[in-house]
Protein backbone atom coordinates (compact mmCIF):
# COMPACT_ATOMS: atom_id res chain seq x y z
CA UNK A 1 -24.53 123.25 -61.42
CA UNK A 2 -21.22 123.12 -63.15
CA UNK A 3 -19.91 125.58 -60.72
CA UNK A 4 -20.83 123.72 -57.95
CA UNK A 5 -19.24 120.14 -59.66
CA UNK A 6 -15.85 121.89 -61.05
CA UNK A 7 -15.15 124.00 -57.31
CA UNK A 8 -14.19 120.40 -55.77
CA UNK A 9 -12.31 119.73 -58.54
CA UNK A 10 -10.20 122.86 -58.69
CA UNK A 11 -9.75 122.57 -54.46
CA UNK A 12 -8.17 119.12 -55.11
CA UNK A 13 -5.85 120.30 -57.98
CA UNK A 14 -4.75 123.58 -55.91
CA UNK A 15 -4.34 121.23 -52.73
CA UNK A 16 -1.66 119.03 -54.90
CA UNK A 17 -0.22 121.88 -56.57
CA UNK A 18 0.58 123.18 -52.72
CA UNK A 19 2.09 119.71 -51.40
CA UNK A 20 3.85 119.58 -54.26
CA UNK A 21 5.69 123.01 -54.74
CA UNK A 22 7.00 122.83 -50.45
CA UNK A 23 9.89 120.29 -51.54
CA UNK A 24 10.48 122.15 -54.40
CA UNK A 25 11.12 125.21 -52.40
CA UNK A 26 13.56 122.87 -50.05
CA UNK A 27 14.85 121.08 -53.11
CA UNK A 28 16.39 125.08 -54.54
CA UNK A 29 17.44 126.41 -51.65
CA UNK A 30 19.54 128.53 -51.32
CA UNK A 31 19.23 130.45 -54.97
CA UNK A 32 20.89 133.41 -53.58
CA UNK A 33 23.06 134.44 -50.76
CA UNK A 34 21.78 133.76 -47.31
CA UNK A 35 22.63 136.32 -44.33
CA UNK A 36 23.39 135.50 -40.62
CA UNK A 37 23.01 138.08 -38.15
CA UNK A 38 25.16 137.75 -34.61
CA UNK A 39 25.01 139.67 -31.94
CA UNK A 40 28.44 139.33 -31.25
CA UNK A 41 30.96 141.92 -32.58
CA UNK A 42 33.27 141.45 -35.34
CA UNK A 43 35.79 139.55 -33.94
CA UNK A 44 34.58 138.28 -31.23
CA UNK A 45 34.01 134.52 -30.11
CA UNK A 46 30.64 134.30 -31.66
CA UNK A 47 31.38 135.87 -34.49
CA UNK A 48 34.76 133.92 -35.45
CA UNK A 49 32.38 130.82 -34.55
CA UNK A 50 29.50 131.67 -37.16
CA UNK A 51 32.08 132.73 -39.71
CA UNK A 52 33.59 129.28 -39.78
CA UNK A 53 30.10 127.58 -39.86
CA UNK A 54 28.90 130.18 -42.63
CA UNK A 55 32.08 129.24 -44.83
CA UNK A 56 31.19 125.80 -44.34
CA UNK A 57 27.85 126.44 -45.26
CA UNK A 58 28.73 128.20 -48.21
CA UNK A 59 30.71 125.64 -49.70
CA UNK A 60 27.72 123.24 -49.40
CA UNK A 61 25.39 125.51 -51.13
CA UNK A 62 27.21 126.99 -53.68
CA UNK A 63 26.30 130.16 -52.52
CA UNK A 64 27.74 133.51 -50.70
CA UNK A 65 26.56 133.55 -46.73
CA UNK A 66 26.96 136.91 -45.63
CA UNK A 67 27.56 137.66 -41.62
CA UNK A 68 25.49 140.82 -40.52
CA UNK A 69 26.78 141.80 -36.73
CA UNK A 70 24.51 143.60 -34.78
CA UNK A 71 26.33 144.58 -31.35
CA UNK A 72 24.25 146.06 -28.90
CA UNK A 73 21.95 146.46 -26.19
CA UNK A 74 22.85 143.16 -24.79
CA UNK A 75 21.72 141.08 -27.86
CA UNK A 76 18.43 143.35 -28.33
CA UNK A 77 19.50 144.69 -31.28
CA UNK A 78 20.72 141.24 -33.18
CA UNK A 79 17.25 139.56 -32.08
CA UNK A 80 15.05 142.35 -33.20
CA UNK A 81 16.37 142.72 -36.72
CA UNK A 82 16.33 139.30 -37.05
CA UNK A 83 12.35 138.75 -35.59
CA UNK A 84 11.32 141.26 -38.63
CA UNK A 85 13.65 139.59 -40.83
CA UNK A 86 11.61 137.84 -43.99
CA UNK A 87 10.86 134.32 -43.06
CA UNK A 88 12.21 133.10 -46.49
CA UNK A 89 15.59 131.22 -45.10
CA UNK A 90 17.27 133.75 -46.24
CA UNK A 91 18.17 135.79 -43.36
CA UNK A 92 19.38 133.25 -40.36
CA UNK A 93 20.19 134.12 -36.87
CA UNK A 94 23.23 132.68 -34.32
CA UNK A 95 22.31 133.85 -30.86
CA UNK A 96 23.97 132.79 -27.50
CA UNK A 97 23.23 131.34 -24.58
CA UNK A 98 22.73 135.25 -22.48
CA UNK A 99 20.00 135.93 -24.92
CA UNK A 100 18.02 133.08 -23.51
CA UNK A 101 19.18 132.58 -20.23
CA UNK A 102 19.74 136.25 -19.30
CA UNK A 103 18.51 138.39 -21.85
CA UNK A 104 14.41 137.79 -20.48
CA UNK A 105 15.13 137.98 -17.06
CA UNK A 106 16.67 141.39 -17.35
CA UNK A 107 14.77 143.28 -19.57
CA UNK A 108 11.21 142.36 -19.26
CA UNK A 109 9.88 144.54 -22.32
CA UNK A 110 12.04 143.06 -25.12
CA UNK A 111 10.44 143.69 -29.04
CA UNK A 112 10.31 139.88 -30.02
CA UNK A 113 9.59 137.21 -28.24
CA UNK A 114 12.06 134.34 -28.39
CA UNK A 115 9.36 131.69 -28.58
CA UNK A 116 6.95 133.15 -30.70
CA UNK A 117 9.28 134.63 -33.18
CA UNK A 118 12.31 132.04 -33.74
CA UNK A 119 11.87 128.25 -35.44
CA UNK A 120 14.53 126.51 -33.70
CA UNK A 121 16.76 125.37 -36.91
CA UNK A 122 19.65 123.59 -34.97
CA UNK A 123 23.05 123.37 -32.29
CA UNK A 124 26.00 124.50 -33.52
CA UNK A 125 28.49 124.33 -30.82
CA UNK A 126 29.18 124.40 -26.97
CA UNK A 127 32.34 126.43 -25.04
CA UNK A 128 32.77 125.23 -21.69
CA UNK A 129 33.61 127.19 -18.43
CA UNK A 130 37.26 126.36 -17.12
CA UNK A 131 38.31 127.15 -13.30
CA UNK A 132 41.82 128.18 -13.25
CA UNK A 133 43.82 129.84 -10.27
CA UNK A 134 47.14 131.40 -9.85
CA UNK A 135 50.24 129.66 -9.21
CA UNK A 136 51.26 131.23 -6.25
CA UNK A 137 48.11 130.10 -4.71
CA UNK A 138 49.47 126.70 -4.45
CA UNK A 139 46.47 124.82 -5.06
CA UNK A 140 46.22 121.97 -7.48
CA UNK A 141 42.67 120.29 -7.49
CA UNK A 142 39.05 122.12 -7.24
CA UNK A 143 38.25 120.32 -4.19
CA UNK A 144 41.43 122.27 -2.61
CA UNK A 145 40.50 125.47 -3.39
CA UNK A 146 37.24 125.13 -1.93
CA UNK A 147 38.79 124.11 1.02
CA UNK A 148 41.12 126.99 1.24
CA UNK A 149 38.12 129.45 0.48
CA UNK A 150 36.50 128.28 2.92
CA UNK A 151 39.53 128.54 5.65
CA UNK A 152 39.87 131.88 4.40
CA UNK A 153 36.00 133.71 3.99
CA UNK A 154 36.22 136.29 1.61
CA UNK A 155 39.93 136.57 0.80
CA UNK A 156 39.86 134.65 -2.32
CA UNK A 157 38.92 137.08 -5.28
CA UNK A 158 37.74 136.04 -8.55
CA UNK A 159 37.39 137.21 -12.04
CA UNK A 160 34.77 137.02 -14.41
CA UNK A 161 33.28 139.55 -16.98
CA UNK A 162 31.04 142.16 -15.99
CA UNK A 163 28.11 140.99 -13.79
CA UNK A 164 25.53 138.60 -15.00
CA UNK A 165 28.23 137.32 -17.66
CA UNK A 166 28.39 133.48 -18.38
CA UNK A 167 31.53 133.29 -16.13
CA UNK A 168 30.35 135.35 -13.42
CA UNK A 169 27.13 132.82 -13.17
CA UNK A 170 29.09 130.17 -13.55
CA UNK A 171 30.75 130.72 -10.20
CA UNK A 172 28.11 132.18 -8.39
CA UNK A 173 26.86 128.66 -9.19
CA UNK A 174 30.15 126.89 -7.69
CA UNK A 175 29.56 129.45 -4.46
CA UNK A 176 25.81 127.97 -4.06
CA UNK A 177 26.74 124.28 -4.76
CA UNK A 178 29.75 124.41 -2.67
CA UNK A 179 29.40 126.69 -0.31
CA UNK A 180 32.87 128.56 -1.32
CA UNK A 181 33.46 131.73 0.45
CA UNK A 182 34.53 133.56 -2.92
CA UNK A 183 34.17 137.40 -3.55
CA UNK A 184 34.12 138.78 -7.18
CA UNK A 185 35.80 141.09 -9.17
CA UNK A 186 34.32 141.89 -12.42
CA UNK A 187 36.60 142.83 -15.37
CA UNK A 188 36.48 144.06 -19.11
CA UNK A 189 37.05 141.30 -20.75
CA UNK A 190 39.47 138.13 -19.77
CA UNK A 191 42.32 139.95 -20.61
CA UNK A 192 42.66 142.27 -17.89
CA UNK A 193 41.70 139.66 -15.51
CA UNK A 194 44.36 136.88 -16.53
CA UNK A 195 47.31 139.79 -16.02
CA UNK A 196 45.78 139.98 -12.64
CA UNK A 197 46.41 136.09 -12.34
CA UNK A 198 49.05 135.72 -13.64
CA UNK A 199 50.74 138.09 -10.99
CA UNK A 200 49.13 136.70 -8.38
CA UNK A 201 47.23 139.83 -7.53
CA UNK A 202 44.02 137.71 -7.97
CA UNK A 203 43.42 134.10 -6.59
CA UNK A 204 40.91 132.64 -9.61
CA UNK A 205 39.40 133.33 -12.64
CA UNK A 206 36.51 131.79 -14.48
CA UNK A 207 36.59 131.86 -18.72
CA UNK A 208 36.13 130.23 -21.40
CA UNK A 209 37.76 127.53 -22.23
CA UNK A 210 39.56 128.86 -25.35
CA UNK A 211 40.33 132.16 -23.42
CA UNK A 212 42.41 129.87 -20.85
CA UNK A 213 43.66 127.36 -23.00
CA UNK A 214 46.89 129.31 -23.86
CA UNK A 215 47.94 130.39 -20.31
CA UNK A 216 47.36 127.04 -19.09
CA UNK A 217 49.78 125.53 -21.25
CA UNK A 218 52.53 127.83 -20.68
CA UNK A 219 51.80 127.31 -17.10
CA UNK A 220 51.23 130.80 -16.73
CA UNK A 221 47.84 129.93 -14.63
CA UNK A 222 47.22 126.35 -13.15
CA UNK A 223 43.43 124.80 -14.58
CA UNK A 224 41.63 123.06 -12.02
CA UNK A 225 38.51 122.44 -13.89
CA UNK A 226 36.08 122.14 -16.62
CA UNK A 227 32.54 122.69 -16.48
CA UNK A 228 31.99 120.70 -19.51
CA UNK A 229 29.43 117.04 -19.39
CA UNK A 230 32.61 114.76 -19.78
CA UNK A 231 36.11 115.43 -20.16
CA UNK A 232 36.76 117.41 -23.51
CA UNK A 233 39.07 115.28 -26.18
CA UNK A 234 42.23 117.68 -26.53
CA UNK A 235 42.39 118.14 -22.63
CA UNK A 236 41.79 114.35 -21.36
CA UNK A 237 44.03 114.96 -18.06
CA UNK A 238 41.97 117.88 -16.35
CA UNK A 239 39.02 116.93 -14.88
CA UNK A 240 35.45 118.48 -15.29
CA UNK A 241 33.85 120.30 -12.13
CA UNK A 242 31.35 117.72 -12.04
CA UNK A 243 33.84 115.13 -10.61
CA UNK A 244 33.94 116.85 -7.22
CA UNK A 245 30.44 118.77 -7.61
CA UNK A 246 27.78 116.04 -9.05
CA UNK A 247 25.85 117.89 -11.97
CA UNK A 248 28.12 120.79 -12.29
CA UNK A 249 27.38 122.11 -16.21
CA UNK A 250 28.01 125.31 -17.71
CA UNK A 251 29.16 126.20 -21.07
CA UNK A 252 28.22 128.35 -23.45
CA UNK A 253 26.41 127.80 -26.66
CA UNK A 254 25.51 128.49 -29.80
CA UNK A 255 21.92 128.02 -31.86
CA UNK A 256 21.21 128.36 -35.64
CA UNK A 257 17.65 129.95 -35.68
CA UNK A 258 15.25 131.30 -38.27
CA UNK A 259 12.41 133.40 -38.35
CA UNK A 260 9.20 131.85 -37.35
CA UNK A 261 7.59 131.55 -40.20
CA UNK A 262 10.02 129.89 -42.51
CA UNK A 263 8.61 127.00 -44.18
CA UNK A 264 9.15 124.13 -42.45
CA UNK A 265 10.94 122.07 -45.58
CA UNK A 266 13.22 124.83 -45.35
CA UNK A 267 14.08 124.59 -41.40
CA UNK A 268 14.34 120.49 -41.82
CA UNK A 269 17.11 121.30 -44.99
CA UNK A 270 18.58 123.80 -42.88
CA UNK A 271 18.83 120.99 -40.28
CA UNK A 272 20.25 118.65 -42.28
CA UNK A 273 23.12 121.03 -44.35
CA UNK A 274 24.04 122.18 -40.93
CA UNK A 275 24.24 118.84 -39.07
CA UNK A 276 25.84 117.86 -42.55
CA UNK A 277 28.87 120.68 -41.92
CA UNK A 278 29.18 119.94 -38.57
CA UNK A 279 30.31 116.34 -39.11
CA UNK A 280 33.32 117.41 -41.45
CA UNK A 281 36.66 116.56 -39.26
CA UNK A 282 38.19 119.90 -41.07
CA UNK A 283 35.46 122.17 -39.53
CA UNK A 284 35.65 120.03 -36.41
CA UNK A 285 39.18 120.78 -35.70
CA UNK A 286 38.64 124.32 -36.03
CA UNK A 287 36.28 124.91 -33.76
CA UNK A 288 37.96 122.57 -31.10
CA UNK A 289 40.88 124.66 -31.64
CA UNK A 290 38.91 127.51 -30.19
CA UNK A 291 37.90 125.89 -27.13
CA UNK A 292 34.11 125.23 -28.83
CA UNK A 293 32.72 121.84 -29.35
CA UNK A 294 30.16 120.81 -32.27
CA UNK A 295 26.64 118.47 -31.07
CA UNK A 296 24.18 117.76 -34.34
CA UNK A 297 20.55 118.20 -32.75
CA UNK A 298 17.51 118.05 -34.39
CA UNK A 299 15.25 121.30 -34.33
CA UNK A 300 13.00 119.77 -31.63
CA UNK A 301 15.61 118.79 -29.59
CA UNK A 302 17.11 122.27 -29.80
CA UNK A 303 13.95 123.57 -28.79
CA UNK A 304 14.26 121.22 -25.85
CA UNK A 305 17.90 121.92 -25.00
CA UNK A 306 17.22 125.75 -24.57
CA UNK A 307 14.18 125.21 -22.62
CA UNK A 308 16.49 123.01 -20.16
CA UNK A 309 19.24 125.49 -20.28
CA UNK A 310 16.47 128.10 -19.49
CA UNK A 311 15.48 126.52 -16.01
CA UNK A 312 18.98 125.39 -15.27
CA UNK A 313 20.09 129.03 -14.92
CA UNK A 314 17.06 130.82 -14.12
CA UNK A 315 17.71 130.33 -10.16
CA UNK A 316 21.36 131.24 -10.33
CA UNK A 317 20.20 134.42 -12.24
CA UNK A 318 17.33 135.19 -9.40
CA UNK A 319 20.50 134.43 -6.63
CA UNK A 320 23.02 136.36 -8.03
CA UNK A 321 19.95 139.85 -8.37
CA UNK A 322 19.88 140.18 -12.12
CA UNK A 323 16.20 139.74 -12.51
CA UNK A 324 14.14 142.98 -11.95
């Protein structure tokens, strides 16, 4: 009988001790370094982008944060070790847009599952498409050089990086909304493609907009567009591709993720130390400097965002023959 009268009793206590020990595990975190795993390679845009947040970050917390980069197989190898990462907050994950948008439509077996595996923790930041062309083309506005295109099917070559990149969707998208008779020419890399430009042996190029940024002011390569929502605050006077093309969006992005199973206080202070960091002016700046733009999002509404993104681009990847 006193079994029976002390079990409730010890329930109740072990239910309290439980509600009460989650914001203490919020309230102490981090108590150790914390690691972020890109996909992108040292150096690269995504990584230079997470290393700025991380610093940030690590400022905040008082702690080390540590970027792991695991280049590879298309962002398979970044999203695997980070699916079989511990789900203690301490091991964080910054994929991009491909890994959502393209990633599952190529490779139908992947080892995680992007739903399943990954709480949504929060939007970093956003790096718009821009449209440039050369100068000798003589063209000065977007809706000219779909005009000319289209008086000249075919003869207008682009570049973008390799196919199914961000840029090369970006204007197979302008081809279907537009009707622009544009043929491609994949490159390594913007690098190789601007040269091209810039000596005119090339009529347009699609990049980033912190790739282009550069060029554009030296007037090496004349910007038509941005694919950006709105015009972007440090280039007022160059109009977004939706002006002439209603709806026209595409940028890439960047996501703060965790693995699944992280407690939830732990996501929500994630959340708010990251939305926290991306309201400094300092960190801001920096970023804008790089062509990438910070939006604070809550983790639902980054869950929301990628699903969007997901059936924005999943008929331009179907068009352009990427999916199996």
């Amino acid at each position: 009988m006193r079994l029976r009268t002390a079990f409730p009793t010890l329930l109740a206590a072990a239910l309290l001790a439980s509600t009460q020990l989650a914001p203490a595990v919020a309230t102490d975190y981090p108590a150790k370094p914390v690691r972020i795993i890109t996909q992108g390679a040292a150096g690269s845009g995504p990584d230079v982008i997470t290393r700025i947040v991380a610093e940030h970050l690590g400022r905040r917390w008082g702690q080390q944060v540590l970027i792991l980069n695991h280049a590879g197989g298309g962002g398979v190898v970044a999203g695997r070790a980070a699916s079989t990462a511990e789900a203690d907050g301490y091991t964080l994950y910054v994929p991009t847009i491909t890994t959502f948008v393209i990633m599952p439509e190529v490779q139908r077996t992947l080892p995680f599952d992007l739903e399943r595996d990954f709480a949504k923790v929060g939007f970093v930041a956003e790096t718009p498409m821009m449209i440039a062309v050369s100068p000798s083309l003589g063209v000065r506005s977007l809706p000219g050089l779909i005009a000319l295109a289209n008086s000249r099917p075919g003869e207008l070559f682009y570049a973008a990086n390799n196919r199914g990149s961000l840029p090369h969707l970006t204007a197979e998208m302008l081809r279907a909304r537009t009707g622009a008779d544009l043929t491609f020419v994949p490159y390594q890399g913007a690098a190789a493609g601007l040269q091209d430009l810039i000596g005119g042996r090339i009529a347009m190029i699609v990049e980033s907009v912190g790739a282009l940024s550069g060029p554009a002011e030296a007037g090496s390569i004349t910007p038509l567009a941005v694919a950006s929502a709105g015009r972007l605050p440090n280039l007022p006077g160059l109009p977004t591709v939706a002006e002439s093309v209603p709806g026209f969006v595409a940028m890439g992005w960047f996501v703060l993720l965790a693995p699944s199973k992280t407690p939830e206080p732990i996501v929500r202070k994630l959340n708010d130390d990251l939305n926290a960091v991306l309201a400094e002016p300092a960190l801001r700046q920096k970023l804008q400097d790089l062509g990438a733009f910070v939006r604070m999002m809550s983790p639902s509404e980054t869950a929301e965002f990628i699903r969007n993104e997901q059936r924005a681009w999943k008929p331009v990847v179907m068009q352009v023959g990427l999916t199996p």
